[in-house]
C-alpha atoms as a PDB file:
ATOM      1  CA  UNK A   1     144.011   6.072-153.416  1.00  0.00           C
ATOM      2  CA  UNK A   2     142.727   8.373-156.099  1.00  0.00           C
ATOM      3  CA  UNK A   3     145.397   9.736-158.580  1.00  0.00           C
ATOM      4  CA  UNK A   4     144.796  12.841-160.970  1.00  0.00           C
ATOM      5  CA  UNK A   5     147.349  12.239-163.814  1.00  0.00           C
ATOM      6  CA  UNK A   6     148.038  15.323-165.704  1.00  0.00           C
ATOM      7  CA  UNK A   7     150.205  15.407-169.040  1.00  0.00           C
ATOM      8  CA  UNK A   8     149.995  17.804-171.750  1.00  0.00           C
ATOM      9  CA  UNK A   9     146.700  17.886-174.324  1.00  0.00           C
ATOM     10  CA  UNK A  10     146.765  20.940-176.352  1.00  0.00           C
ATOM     11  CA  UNK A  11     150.196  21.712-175.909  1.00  0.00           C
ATOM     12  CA  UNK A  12     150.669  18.639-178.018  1.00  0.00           C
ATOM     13  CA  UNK A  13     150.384  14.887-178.013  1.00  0.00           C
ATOM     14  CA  UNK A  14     154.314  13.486-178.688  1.00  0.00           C
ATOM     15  CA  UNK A  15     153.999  11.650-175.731  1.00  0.00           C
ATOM     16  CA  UNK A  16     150.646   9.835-175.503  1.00  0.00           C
ATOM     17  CA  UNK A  17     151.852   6.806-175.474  1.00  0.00           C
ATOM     18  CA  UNK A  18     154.314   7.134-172.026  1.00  0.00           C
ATOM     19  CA  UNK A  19     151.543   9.152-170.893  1.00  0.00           C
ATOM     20  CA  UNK A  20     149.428   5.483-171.403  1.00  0.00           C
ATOM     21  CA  UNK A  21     151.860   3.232-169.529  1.00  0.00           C
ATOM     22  CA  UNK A  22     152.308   5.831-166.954  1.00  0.00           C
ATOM     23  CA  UNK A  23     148.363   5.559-166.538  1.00  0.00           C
ATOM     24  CA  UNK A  24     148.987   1.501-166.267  1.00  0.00           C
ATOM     25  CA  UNK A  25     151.490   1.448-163.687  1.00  0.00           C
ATOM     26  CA  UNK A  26     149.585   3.949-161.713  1.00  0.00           C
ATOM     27  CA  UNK A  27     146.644   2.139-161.695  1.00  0.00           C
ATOM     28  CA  UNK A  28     148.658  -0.655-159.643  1.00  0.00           C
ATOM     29  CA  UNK A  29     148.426   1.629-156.798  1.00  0.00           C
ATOM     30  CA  UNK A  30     144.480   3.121-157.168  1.00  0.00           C
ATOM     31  CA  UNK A  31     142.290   4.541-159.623  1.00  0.00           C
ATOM     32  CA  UNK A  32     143.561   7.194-162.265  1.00  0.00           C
ATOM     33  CA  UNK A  33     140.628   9.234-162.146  1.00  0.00           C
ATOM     34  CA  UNK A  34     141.962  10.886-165.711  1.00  0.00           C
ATOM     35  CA  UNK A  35     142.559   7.988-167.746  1.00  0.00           C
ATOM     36  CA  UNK A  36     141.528   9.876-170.696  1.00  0.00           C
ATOM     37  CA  UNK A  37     145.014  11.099-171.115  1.00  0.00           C
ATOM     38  CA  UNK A  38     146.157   8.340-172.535  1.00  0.00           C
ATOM     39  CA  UNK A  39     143.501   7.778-174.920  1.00  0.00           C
ATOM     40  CA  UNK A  40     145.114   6.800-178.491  1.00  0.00           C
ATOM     41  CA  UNK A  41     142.727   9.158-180.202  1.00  0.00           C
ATOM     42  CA  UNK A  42     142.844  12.244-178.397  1.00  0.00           C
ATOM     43  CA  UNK A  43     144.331  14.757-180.170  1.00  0.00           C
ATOM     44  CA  UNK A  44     145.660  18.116-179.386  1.00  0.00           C
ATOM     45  CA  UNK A  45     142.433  19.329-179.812  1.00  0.00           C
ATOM     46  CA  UNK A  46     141.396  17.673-176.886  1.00  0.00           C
ATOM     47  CA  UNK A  47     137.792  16.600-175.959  1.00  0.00           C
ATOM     48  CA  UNK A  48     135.776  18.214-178.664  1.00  0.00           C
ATOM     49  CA  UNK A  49     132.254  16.941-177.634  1.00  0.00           C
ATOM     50  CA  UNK A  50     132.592  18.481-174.051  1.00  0.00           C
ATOM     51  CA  UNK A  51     132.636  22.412-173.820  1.00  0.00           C
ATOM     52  CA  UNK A  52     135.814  24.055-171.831  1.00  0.00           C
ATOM     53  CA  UNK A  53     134.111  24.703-169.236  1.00  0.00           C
ATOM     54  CA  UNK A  54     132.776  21.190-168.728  1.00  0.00           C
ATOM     55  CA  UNK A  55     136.248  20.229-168.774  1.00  0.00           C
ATOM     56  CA  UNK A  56     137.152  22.995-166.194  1.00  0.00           C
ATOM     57  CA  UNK A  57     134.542  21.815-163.755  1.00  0.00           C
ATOM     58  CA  UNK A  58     135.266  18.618-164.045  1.00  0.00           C
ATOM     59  CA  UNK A  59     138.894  18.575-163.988  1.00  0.00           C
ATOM     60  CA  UNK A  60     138.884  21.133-160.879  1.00  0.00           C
ATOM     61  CA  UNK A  61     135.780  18.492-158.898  1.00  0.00           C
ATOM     62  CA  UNK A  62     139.095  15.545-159.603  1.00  0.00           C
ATOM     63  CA  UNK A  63     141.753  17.933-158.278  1.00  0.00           C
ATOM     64  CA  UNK A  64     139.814  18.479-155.380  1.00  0.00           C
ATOM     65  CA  UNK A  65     138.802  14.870-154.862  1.00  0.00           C
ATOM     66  CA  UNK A  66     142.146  13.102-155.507  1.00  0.00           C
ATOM     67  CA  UNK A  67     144.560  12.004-152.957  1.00  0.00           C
ATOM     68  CA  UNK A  68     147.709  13.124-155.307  1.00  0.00           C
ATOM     69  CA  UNK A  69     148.326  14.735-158.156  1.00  0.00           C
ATOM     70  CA  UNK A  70     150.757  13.132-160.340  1.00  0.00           C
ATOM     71  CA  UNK A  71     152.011  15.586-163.488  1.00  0.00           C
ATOM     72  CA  UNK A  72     154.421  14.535-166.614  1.00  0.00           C
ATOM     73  CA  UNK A  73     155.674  17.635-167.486  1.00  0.00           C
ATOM     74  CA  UNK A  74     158.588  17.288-169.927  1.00  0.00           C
ATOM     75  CA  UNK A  75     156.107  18.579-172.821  1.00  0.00           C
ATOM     76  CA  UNK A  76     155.408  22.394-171.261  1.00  0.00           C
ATOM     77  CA  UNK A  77     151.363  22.834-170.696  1.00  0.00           C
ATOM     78  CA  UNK A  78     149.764  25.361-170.066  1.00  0.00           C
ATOM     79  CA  UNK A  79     146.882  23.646-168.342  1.00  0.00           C
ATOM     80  CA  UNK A  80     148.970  21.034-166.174  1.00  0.00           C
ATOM     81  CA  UNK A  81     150.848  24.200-164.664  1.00  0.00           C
ATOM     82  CA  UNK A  82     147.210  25.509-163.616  1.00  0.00           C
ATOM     83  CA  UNK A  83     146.253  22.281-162.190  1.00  0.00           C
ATOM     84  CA  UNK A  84     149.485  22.113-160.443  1.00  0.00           C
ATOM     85  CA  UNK A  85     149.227  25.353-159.201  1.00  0.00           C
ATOM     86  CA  UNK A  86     145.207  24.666-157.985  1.00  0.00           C
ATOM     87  CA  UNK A  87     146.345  21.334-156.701  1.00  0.00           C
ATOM     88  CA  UNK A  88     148.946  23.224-154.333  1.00  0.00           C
ATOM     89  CA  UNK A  89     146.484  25.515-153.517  1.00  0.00           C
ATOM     90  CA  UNK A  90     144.426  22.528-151.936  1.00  0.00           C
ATOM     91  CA  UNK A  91     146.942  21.322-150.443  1.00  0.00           C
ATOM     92  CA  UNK A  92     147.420  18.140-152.641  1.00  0.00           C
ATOM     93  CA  UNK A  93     150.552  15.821-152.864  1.00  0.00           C
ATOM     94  CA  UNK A  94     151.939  16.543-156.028  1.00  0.00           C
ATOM     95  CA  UNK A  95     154.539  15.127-157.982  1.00  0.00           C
ATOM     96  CA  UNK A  96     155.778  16.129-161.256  1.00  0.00           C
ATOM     97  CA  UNK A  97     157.840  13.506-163.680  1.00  0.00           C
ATOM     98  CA  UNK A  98     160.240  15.141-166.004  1.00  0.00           C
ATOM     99  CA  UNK A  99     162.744  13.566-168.685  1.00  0.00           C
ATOM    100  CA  UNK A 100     165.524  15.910-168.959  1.00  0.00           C
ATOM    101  CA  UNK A 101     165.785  17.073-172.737  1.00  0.00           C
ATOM    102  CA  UNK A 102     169.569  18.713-174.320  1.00  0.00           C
ATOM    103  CA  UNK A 103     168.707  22.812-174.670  1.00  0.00           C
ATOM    104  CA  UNK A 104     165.478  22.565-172.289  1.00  0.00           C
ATOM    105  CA  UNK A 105     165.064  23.155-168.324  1.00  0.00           C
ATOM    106  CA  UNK A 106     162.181  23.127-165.759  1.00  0.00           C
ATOM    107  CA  UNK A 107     160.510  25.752-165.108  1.00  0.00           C
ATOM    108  CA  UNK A 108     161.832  27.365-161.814  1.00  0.00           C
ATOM    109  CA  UNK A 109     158.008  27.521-160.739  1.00  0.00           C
ATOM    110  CA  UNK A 110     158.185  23.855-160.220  1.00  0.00           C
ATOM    111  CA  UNK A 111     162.089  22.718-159.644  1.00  0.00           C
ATOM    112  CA  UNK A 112     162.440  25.572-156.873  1.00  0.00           C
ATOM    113  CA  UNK A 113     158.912  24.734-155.558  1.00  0.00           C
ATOM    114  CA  UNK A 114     159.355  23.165-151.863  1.00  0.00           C
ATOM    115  CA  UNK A 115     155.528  21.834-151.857  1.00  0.00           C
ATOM    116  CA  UNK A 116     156.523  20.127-155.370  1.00  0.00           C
ATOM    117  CA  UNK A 117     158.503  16.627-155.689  1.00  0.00           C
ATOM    118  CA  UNK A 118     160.021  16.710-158.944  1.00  0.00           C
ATOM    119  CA  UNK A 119     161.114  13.134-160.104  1.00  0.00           C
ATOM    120  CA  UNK A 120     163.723  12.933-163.271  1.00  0.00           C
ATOM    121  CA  UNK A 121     163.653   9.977-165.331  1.00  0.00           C
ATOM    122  CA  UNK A 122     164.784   8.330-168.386  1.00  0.00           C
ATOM    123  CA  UNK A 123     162.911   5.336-168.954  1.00  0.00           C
ATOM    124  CA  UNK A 124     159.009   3.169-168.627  1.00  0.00           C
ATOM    125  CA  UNK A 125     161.345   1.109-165.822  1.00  0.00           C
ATOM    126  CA  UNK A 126     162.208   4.147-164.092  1.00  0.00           C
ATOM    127  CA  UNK A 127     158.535   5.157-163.598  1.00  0.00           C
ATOM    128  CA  UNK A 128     157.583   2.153-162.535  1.00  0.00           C
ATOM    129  CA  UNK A 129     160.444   2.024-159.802  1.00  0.00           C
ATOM    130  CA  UNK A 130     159.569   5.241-159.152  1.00  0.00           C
ATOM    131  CA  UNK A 131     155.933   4.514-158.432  1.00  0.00           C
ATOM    132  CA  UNK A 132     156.999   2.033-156.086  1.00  0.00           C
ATOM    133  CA  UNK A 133     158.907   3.760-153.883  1.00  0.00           C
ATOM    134  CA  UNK A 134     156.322   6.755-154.133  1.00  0.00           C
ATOM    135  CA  UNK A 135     153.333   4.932-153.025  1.00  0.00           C
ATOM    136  CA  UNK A 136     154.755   2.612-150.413  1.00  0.00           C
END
């Protein structure tokens, strides 16, 4: 099983480290082919020795080779909505993990998207129960 784990880069970094463990517990059930997510010292900036449209190609190449597409988007990102939206467009399984947050909502572009399985959680434990019962 090959996973594409999207969470948000330059629209900031406040949750690298879930982004890591959600990585880890992934990787129980195949290969992350974007483990560079949770890498400690990315920054917003993002990959600054690659240009953007290495990062394009390459990113578009995983979409299209991965099995599912597995998004965090509680942190709203420009770029995971476009891989979302190219992931659907290939007909990907995608799955979106959101922590509900006082004042904020999902966008209606994912919540009130049929070919989209939103998944609300609270905590690391919930993820990885969540995993489970996703990749059985």
């Amino acid at each position: 099983m090959k996973i594409y784990f999207a969470g948000a880069i330059r629209g900031g970094r406040d949750d690298q480290d879930l982004y890591l463990t959600a990585i880890r517990l992934l990787g129980k059930h195949g290969t992350v082919l974007t483990e560079h997510i949770g890498d400690t010292n990315l920054s917003h900036l993002g990959e600054t020795q690659r240009t953007n449209e290495d990062i394009y190609t390459r990113d578009v190449a995983w979409i299209q080779e991965c099995d599912v597409v597995v998004a965090e988007v509680s942190i709203p990102s420009l770029g995971v909505g476009y891989e979302i939206g190219h992931a659907e467009s290939h007909g990907k399984k995608i799955i979106c993990l959101y922590r509900e947050q006082e004042g904020r909502r999902l966008s209606a572009m994912l919540s009130g998207n049929r070919n989209v399985r939103v998944e609300k959680y609270n905590t690391v434990e919930d993820l990885d129960t969540l995993f489970k019962n996703f990749f059985l």
